[in-house]
PDB file of N, CA and C in Angstrom:
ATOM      1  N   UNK A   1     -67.017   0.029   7.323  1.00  0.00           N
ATOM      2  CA  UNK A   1     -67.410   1.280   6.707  1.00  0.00           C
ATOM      3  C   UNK A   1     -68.917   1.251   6.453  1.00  0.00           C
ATOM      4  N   UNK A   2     -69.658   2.471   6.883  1.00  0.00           N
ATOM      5  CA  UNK A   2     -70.852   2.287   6.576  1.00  0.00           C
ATOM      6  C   UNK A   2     -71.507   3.470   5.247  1.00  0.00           C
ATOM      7  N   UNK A   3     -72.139   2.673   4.846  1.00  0.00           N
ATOM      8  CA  UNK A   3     -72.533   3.040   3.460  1.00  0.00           C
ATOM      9  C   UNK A   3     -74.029   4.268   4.015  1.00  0.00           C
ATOM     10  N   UNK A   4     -73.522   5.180   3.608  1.00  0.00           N
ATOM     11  CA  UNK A   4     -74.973   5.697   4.172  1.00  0.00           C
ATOM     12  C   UNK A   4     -75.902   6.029   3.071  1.00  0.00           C
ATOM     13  N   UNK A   5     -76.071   5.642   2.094  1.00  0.00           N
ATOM     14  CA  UNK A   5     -77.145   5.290   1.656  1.00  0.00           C
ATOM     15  C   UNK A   5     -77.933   4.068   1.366  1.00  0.00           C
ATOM     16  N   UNK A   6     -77.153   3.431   2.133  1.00  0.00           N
ATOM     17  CA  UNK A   6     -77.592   1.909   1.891  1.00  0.00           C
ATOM     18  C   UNK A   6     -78.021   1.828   3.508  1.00  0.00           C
ATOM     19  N   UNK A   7     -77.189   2.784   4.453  1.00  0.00           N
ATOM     20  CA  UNK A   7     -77.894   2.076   6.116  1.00  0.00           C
ATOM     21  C   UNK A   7     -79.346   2.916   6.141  1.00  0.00           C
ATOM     22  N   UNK A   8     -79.665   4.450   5.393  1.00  0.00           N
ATOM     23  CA  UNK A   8     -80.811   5.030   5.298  1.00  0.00           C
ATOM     24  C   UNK A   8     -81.899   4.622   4.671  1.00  0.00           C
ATOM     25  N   UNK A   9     -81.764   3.299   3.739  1.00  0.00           N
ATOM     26  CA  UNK A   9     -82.832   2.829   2.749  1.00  0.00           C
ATOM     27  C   UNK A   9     -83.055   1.837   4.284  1.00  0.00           C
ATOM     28  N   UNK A  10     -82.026   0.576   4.665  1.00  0.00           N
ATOM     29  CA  UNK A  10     -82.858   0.024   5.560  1.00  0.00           C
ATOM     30  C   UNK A  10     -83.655   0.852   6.669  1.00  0.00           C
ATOM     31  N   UNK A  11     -83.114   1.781   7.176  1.00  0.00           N
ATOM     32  CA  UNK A  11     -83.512   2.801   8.394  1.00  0.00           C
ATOM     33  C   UNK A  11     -85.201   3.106   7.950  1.00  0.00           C
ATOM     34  N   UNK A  12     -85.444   3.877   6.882  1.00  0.00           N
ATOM     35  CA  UNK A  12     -86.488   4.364   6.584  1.00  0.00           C
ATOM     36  C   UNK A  12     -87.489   3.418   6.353  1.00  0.00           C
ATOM     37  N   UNK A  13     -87.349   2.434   5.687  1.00  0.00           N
ATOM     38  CA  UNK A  13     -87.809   1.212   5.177  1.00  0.00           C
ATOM     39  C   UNK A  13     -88.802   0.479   6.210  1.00  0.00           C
ATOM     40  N   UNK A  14     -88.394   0.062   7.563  1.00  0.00           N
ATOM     41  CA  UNK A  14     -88.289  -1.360   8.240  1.00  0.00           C
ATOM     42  C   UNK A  14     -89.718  -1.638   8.277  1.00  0.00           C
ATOM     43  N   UNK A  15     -90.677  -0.871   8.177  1.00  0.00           N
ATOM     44  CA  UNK A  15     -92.078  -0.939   7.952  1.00  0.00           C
ATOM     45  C   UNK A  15     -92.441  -1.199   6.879  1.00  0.00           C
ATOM     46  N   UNK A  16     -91.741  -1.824   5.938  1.00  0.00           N
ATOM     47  CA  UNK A  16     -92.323  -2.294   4.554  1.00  0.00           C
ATOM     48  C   UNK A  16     -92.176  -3.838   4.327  1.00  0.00           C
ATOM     49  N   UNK A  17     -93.183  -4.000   3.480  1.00  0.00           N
ATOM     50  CA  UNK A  17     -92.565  -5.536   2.730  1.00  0.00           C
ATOM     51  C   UNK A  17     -91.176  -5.574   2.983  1.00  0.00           C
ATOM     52  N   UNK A  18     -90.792  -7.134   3.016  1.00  0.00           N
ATOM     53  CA  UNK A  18     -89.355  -7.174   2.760  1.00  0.00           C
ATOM     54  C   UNK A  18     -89.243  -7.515   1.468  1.00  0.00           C
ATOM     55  N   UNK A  19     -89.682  -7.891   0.455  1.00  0.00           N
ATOM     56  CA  UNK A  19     -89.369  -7.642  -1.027  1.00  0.00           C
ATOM     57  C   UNK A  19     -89.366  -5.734  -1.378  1.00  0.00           C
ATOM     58  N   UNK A  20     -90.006  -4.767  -1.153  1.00  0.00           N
ATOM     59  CA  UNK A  20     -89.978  -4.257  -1.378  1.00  0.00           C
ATOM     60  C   UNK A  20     -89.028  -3.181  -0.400  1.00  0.00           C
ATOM     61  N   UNK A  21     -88.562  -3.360   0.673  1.00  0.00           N
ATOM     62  CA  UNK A  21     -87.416  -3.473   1.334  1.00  0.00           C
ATOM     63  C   UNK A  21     -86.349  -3.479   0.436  1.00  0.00           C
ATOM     64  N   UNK A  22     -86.325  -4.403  -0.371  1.00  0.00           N
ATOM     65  CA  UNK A  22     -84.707  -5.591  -0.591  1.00  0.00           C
ATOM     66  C   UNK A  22     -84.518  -4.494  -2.099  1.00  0.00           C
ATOM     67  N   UNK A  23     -85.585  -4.039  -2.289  1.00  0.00           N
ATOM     68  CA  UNK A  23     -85.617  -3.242  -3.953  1.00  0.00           C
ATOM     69  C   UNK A  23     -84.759  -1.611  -3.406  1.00  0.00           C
ATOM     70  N   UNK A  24     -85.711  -1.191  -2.768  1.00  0.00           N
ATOM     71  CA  UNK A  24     -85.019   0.060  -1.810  1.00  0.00           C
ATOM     72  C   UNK A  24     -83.615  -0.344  -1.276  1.00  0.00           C
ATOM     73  N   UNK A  25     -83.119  -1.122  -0.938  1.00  0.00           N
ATOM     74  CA  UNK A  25     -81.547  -1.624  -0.652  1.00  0.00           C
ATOM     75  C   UNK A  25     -80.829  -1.767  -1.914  1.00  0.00           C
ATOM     76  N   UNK A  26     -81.206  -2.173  -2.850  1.00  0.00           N
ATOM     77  CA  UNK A  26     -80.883  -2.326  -3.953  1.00  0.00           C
ATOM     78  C   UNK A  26     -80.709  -1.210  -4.840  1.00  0.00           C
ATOM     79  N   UNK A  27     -82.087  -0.212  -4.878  1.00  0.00           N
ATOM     80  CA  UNK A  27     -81.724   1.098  -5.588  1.00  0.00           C
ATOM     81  C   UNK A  27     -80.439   2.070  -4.449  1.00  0.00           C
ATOM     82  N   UNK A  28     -80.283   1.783  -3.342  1.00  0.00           N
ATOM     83  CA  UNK A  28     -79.494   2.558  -2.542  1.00  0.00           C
ATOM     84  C   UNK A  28     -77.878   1.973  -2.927  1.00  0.00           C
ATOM     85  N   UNK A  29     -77.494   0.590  -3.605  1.00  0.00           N
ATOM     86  CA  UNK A  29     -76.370   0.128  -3.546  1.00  0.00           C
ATOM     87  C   UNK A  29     -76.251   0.674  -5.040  1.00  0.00           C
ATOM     88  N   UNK A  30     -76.994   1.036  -6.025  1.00  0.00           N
ATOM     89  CA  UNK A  30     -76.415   1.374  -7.457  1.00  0.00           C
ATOM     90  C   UNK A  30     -76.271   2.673  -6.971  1.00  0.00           C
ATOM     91  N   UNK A  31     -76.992   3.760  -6.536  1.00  0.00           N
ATOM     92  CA  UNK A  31     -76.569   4.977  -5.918  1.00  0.00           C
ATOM     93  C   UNK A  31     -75.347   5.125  -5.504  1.00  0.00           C
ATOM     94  N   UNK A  32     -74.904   4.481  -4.666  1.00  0.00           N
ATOM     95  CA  UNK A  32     -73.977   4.320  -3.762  1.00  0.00           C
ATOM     96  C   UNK A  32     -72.538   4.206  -4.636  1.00  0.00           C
ATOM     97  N   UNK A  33     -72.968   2.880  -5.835  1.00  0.00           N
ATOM     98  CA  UNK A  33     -71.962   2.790  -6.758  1.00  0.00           C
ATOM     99  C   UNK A  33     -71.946   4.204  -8.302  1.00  0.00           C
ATOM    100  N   UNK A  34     -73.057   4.817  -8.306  1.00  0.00           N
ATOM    101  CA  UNK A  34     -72.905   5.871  -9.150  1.00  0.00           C
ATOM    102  C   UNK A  34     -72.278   7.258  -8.466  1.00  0.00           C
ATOM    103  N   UNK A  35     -72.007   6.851  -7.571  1.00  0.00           N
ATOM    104  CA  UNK A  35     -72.007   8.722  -6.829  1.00  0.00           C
ATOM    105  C   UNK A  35     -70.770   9.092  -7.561  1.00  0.00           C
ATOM    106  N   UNK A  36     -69.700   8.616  -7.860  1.00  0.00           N
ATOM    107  CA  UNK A  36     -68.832   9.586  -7.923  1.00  0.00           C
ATOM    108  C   UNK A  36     -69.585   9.866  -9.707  1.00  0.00           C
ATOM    109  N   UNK A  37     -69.767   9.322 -10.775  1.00  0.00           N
ATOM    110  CA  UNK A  37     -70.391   9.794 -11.812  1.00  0.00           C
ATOM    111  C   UNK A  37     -71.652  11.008 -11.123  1.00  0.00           C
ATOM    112  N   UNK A  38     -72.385  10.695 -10.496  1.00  0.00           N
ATOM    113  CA  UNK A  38     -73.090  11.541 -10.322  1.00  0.00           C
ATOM    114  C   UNK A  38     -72.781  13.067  -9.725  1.00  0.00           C
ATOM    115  N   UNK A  39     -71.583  13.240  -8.702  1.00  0.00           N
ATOM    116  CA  UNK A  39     -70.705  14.124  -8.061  1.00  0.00           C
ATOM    117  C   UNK A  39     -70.216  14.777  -9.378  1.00  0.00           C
ATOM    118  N   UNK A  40     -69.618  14.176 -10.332  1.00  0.00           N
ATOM    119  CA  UNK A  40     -69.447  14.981 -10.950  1.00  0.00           C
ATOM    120  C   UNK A  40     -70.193  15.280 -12.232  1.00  0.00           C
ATOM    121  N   UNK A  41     -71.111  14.838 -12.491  1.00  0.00           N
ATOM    122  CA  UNK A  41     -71.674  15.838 -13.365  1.00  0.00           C
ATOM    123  C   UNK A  41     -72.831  16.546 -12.640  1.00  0.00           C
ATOM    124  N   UNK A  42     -73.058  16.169 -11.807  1.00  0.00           N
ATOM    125  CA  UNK A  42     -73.847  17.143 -10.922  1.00  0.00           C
ATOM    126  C   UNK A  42     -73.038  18.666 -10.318  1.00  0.00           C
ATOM    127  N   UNK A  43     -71.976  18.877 -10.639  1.00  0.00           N
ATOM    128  CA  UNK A  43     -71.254  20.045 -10.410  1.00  0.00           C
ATOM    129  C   UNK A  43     -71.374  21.137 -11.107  1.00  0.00           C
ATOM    130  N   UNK A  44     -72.071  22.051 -10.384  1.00  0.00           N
ATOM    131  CA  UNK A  44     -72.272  23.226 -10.928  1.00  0.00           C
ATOM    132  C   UNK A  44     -71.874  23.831 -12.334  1.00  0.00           C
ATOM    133  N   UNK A  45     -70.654  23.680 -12.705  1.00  0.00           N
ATOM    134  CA  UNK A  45     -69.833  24.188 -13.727  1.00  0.00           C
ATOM    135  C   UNK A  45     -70.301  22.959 -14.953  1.00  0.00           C
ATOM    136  N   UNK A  46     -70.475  21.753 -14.661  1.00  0.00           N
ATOM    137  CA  UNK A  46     -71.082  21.464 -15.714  1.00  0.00           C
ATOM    138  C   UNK A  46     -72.414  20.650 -15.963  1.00  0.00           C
ATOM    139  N   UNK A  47     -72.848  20.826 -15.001  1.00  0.00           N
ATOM    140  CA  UNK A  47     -74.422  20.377 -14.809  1.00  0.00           C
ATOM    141  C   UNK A  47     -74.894  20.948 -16.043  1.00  0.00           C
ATOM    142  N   UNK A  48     -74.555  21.271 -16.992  1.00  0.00           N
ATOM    143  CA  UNK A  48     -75.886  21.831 -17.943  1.00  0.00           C
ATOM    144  C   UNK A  48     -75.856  20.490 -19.477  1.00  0.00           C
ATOM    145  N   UNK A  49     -74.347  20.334 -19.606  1.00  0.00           N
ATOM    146  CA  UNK A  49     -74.190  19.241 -20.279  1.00  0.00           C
ATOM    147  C   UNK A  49     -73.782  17.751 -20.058  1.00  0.00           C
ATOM    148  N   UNK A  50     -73.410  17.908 -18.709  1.00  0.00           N
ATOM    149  CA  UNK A  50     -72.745  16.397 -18.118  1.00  0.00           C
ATOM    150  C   UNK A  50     -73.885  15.669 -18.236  1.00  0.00           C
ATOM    151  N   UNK A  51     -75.268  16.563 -17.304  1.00  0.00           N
ATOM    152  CA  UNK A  51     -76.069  15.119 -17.012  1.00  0.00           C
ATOM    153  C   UNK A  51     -76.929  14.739 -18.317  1.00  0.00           C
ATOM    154  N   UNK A  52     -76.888  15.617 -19.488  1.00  0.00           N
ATOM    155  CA  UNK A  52     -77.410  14.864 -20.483  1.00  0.00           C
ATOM    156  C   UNK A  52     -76.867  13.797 -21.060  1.00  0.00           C
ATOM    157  N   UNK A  53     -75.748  14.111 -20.748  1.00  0.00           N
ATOM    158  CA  UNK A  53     -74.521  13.254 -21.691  1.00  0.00           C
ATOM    159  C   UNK A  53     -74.394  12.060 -21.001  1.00  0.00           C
ATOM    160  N   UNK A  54     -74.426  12.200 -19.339  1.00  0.00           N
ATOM    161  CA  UNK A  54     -74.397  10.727 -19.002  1.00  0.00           C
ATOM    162  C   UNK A  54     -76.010  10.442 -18.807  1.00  0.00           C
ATOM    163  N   UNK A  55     -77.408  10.528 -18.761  1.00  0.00           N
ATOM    164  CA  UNK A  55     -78.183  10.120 -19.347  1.00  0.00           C
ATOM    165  C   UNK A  55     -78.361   9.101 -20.512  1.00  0.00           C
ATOM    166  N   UNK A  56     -78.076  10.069 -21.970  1.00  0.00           N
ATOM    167  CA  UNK A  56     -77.449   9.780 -23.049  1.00  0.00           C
ATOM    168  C   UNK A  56     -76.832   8.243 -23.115  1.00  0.00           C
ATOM    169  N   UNK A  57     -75.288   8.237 -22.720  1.00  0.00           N
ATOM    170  CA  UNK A  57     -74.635   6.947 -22.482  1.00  0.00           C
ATOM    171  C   UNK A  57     -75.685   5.516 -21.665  1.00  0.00           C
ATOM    172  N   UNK A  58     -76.370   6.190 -20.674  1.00  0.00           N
ATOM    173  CA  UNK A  58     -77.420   5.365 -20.396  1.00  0.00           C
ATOM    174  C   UNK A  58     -78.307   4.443 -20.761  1.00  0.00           C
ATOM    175  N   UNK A  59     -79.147   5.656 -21.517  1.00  0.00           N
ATOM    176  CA  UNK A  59     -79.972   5.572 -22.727  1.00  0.00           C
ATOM    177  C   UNK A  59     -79.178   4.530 -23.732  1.00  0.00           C
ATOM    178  N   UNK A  60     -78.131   4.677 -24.305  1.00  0.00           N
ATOM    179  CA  UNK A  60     -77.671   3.979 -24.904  1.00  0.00           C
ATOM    180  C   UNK A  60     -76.970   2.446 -24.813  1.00  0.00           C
ATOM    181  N   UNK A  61     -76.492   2.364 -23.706  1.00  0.00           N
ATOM    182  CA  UNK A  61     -76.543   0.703 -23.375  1.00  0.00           C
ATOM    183  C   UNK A  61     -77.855   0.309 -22.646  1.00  0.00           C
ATOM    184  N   UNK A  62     -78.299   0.768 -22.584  1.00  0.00           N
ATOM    185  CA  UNK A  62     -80.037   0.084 -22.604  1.00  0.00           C
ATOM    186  C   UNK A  62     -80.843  -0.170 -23.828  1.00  0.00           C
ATOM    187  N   UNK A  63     -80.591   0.732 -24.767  1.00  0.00           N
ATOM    188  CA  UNK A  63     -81.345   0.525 -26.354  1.00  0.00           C
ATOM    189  C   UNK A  63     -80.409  -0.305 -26.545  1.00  0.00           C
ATOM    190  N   UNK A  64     -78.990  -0.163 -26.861  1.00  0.00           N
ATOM    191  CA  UNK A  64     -78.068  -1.014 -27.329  1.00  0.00           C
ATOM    192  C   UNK A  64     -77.970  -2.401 -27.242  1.00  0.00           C
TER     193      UNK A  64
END
C-alpha cells in the first residue's frame, strides 16, 4: 500500500539534504497518521469548532 503522502514528500524532496529529507518524511508520516482526525474536523459542518477544539487538546498535551 502506498502512502501518498509519504511517497510525495520523498518525490518532491530528492534534491535536498537528506537530513532535511528524513524531517519532510517524517512530517508526511504524522500527516498520514492524523488524517482521519483531520478529515473530520476539517468537514464543513463542523470546521468552525472542531479545529479549535482539536488544536486546543494539542495545545494541551504539549503544555501538559
Amino acid at each position: 500500500m502506498t502512502i501518498p503522502e509519504i511517497q510525495q514528500a520523498r518525490d518532491y524532496n530528492r534534491g535536498l539534504p537528506a537530513p532535511i529529507r528524513w524531517v519532510h518524511v517524517l512530517w508526511a508520516v504524522g500527516l498520514w497518521i492524523a488524517r482521519p482526525v483531520r478529515e473530520w474536523a476539517g468537514e464543513p459542518r463542523r470546521r468552525a469548532w472542531a479545529v479549535p477544539l482539536v488544536w486546543g487538546i494539542v495545545l494541551a498535551l504539549v503544555i501538559g
